[in-house]
Protein backbone atom coordinates (compact mmCIF):
# COMPACT_ATOMS: atom_id res chain seq x y z
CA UNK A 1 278.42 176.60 159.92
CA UNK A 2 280.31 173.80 158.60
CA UNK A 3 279.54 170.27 159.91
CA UNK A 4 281.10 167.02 158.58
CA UNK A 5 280.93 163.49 159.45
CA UNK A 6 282.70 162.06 155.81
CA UNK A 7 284.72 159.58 158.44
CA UNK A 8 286.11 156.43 156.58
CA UNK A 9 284.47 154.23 159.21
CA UNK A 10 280.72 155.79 158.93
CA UNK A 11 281.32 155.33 155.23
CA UNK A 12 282.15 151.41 155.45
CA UNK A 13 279.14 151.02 157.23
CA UNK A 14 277.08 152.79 154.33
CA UNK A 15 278.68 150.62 151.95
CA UNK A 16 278.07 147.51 154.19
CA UNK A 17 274.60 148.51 154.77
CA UNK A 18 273.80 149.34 151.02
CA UNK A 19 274.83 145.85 150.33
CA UNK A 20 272.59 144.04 152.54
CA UNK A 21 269.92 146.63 150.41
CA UNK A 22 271.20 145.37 147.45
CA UNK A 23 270.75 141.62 148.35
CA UNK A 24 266.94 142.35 149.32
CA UNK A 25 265.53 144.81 146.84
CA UNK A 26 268.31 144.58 143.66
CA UNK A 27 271.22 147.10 143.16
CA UNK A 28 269.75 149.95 140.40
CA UNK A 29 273.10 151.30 139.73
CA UNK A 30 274.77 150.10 136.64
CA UNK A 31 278.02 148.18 136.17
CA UNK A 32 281.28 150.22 134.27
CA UNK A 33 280.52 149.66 130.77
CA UNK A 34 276.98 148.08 130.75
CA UNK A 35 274.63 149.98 128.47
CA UNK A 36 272.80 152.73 130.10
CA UNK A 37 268.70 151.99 130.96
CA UNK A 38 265.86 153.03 129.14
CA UNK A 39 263.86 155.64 131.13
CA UNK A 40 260.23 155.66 130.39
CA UNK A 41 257.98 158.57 132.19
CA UNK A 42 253.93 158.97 131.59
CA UNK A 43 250.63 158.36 133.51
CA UNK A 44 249.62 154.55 133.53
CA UNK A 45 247.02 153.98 131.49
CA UNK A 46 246.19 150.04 133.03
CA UNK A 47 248.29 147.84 134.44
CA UNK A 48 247.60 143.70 135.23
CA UNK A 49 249.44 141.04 136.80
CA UNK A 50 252.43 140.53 133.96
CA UNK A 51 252.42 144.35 132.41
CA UNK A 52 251.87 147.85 132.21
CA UNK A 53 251.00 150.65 129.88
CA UNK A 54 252.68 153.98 130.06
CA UNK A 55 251.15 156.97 128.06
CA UNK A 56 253.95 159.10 127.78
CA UNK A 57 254.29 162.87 127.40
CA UNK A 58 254.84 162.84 123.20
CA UNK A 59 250.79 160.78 123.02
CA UNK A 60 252.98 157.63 122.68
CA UNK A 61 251.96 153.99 124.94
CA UNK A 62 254.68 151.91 125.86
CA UNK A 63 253.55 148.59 127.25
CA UNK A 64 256.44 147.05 129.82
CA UNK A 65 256.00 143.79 130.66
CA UNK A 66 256.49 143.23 135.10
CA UNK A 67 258.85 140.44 136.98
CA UNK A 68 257.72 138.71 139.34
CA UNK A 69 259.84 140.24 141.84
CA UNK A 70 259.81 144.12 141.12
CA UNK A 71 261.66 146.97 143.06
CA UNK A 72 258.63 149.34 143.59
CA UNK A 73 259.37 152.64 145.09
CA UNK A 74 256.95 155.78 146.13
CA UNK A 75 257.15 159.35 145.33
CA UNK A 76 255.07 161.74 147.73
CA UNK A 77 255.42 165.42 148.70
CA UNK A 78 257.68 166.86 151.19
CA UNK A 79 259.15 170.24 152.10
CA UNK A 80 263.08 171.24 152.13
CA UNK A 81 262.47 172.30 155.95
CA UNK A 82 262.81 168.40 156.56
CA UNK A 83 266.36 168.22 155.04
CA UNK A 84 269.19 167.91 157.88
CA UNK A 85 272.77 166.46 158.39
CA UNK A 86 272.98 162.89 158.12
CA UNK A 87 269.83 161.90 155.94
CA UNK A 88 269.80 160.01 153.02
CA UNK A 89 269.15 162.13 149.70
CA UNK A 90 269.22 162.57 146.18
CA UNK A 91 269.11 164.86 143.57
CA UNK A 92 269.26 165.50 139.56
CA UNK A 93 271.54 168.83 139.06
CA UNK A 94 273.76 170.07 136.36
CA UNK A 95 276.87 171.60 137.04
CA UNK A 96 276.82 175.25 136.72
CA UNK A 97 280.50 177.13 135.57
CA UNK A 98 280.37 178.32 139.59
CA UNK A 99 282.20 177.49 142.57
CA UNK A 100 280.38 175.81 145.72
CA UNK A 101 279.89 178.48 148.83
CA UNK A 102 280.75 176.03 150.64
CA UNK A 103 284.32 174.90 151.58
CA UNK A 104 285.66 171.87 153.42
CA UNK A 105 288.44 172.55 155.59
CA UNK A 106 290.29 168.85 155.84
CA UNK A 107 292.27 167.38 155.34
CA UNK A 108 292.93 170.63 152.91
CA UNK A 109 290.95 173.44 151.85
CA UNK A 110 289.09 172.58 148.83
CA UNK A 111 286.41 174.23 146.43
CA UNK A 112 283.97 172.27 144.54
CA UNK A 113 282.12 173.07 141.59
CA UNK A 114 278.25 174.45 142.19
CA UNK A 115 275.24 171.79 140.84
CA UNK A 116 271.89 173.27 140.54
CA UNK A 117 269.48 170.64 141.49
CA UNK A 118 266.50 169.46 139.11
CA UNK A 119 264.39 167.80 142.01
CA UNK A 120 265.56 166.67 145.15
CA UNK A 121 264.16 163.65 147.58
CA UNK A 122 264.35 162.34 151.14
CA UNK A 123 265.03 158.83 151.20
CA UNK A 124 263.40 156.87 154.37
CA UNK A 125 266.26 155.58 156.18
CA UNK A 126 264.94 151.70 155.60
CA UNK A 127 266.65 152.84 151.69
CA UNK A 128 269.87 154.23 153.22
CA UNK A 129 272.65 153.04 150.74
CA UNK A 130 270.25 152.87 147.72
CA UNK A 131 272.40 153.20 145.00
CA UNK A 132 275.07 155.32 146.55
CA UNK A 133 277.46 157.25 143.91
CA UNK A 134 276.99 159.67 140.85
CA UNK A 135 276.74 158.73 137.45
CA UNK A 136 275.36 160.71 134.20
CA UNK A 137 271.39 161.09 133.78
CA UNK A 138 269.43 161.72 130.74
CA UNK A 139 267.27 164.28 131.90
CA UNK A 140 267.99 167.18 131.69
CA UNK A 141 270.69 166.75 129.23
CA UNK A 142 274.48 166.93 130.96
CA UNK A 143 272.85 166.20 134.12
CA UNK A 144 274.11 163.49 137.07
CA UNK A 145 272.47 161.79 139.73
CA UNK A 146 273.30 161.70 142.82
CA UNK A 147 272.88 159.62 145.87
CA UNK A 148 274.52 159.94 149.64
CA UNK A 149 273.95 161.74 152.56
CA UNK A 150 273.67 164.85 153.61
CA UNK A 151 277.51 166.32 154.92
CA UNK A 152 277.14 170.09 155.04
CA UNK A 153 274.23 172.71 154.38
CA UNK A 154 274.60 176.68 154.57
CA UNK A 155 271.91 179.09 154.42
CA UNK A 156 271.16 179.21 150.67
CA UNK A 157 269.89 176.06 150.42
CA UNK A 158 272.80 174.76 149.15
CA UNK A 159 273.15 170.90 150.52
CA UNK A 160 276.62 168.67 150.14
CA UNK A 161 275.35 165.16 149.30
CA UNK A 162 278.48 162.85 150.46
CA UNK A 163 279.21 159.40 148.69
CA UNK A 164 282.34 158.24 149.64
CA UNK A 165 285.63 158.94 151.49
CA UNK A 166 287.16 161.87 149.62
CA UNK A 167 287.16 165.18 148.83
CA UNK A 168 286.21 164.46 145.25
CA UNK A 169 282.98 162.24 146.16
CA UNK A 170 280.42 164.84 147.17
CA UNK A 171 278.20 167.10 144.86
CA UNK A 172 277.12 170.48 146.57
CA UNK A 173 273.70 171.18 144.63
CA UNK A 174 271.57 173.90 144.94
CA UNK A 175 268.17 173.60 146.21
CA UNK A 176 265.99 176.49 144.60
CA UNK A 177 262.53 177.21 145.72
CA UNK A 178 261.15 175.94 142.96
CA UNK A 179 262.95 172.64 142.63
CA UNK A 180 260.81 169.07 143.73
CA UNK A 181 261.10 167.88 147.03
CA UNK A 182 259.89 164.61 147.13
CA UNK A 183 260.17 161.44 149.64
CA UNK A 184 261.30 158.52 148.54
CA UNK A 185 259.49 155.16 149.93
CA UNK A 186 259.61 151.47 149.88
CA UNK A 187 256.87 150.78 147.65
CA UNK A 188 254.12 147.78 146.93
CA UNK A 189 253.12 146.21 143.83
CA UNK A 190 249.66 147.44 144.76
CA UNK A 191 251.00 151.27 144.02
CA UNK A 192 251.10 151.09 140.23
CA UNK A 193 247.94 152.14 139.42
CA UNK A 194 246.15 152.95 136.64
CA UNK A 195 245.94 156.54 136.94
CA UNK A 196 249.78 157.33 138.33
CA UNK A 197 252.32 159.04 136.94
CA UNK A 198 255.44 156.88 136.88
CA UNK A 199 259.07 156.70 136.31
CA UNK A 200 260.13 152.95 135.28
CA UNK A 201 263.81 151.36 134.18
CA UNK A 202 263.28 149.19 131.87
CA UNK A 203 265.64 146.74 129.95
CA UNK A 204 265.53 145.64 126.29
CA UNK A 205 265.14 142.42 125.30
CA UNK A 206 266.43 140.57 122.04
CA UNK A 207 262.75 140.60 120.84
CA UNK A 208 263.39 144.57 121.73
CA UNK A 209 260.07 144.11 124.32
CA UNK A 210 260.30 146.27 127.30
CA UNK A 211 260.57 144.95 131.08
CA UNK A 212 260.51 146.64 134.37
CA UNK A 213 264.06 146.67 136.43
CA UNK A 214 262.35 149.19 138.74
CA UNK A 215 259.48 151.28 139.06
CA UNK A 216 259.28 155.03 141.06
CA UNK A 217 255.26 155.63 141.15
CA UNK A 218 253.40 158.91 142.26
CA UNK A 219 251.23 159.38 145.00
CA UNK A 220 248.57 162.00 145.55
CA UNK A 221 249.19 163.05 141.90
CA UNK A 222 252.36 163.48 141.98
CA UNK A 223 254.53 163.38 139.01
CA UNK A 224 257.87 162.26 139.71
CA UNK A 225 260.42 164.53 137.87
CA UNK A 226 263.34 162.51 138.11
């Protein structure tokens, strides 16, 4: 069955809401034209009040120096059972040369191209608005990510992630057995531990030294696959 609440009004209070998330915790999307982030992903090997070390998968250690004020943010296991209309999600996918089995019936029938989803996370509802949109992603290669909510579903586990008012702004990913489902939290500084796995952005500075914009940690073992 097809359900869909994409109403211009719901989505000016997203984008109302996402702002006030912005102003507390930093916006992690990037501006039009500003150079892309380096992603850095490994176990932390330690970690003290001004920087971390990240052994990545290649043997390498990056050492990333920390602000002061940090966006922190948990990864911990969750099931696709949990996944309903109306939440907050997002996914890695790359678009597969398929159509969507799903199709939206206003304000005209349209078919959307088929994503297959790379990992896939619940995002507490304290986040909702967290970088809302698609843009490209460097792993896999030719993949996006995507953030919205949840607009449509069918039995295949195939979920419409929503981001803005049209037809055009919604990715319909598939959700495989075997694909990540994580839940995204509100994290502390106390989470980076030496002994995580962790995801960080990081910016580049003249002296091309590494700092922290943002840091998705682990927990229970976890390694995020983002």
């Amino acid at each position: 069955m097809t359900r869909s609440i994409s109403s211009r009004a719901w989505f000016a209070a997203v984008v109302t809401f996402a702002a006030l998330i912005a102003l507390v915790i930093g916006s992690h999307a990037h501006a039009e034209g500003e150079p892309p982030q380096n992603h850095v992903r490994g176990r932390i090997e330690s970690v003290d009040s001004s920087a971390m070390a990240i052994k990545t998968p290649d043997g390498g250690t990056v050492r990333i120096a920390l602000a002061d004020k940090l966006a922190v943010f948990t990864l911990s296991k969750a099931n696709f059972s949990s996944v309903d209309f109306g939440l907050y999600v997002g996914s890695v996918a790359v678009r597969l040369d398929l159509t969507s089995p799903i199709v939206r019936a206003t304000p005209r029938e349209t078919i959307s191209w088929l994503y297959q989803g790379q990992e896939f996370r619940i995002i507490d509802e304290k986040l909702r608005g967290i970088a809302i949109g698609s843009k490209p992603w460097d792993q896999p290669k030719g993949s996006s990510m995507t953030h919205g909510w949840v607009d449509d579903m069918d039995n295949n586990r195939v979920v419409s992630i929503k981001y803005g008012p049209t037809q055009d702004e919604e990715s319909d990913v598939l959700v495989g057995k075997d694909v990540p489902v994580t839940r995204m939290s509100q994290g502390e500084r106390s989470d980076i531990a030496v002994g995580a796995h962790a995801f960080v952005g990081t910016a580049k500075g003249p002296d091309g030294k590494l700092s922290a914009s943002w840091v998705f940690v682990g927990k229970d073992g976890l390694v995020p696959s983002l």
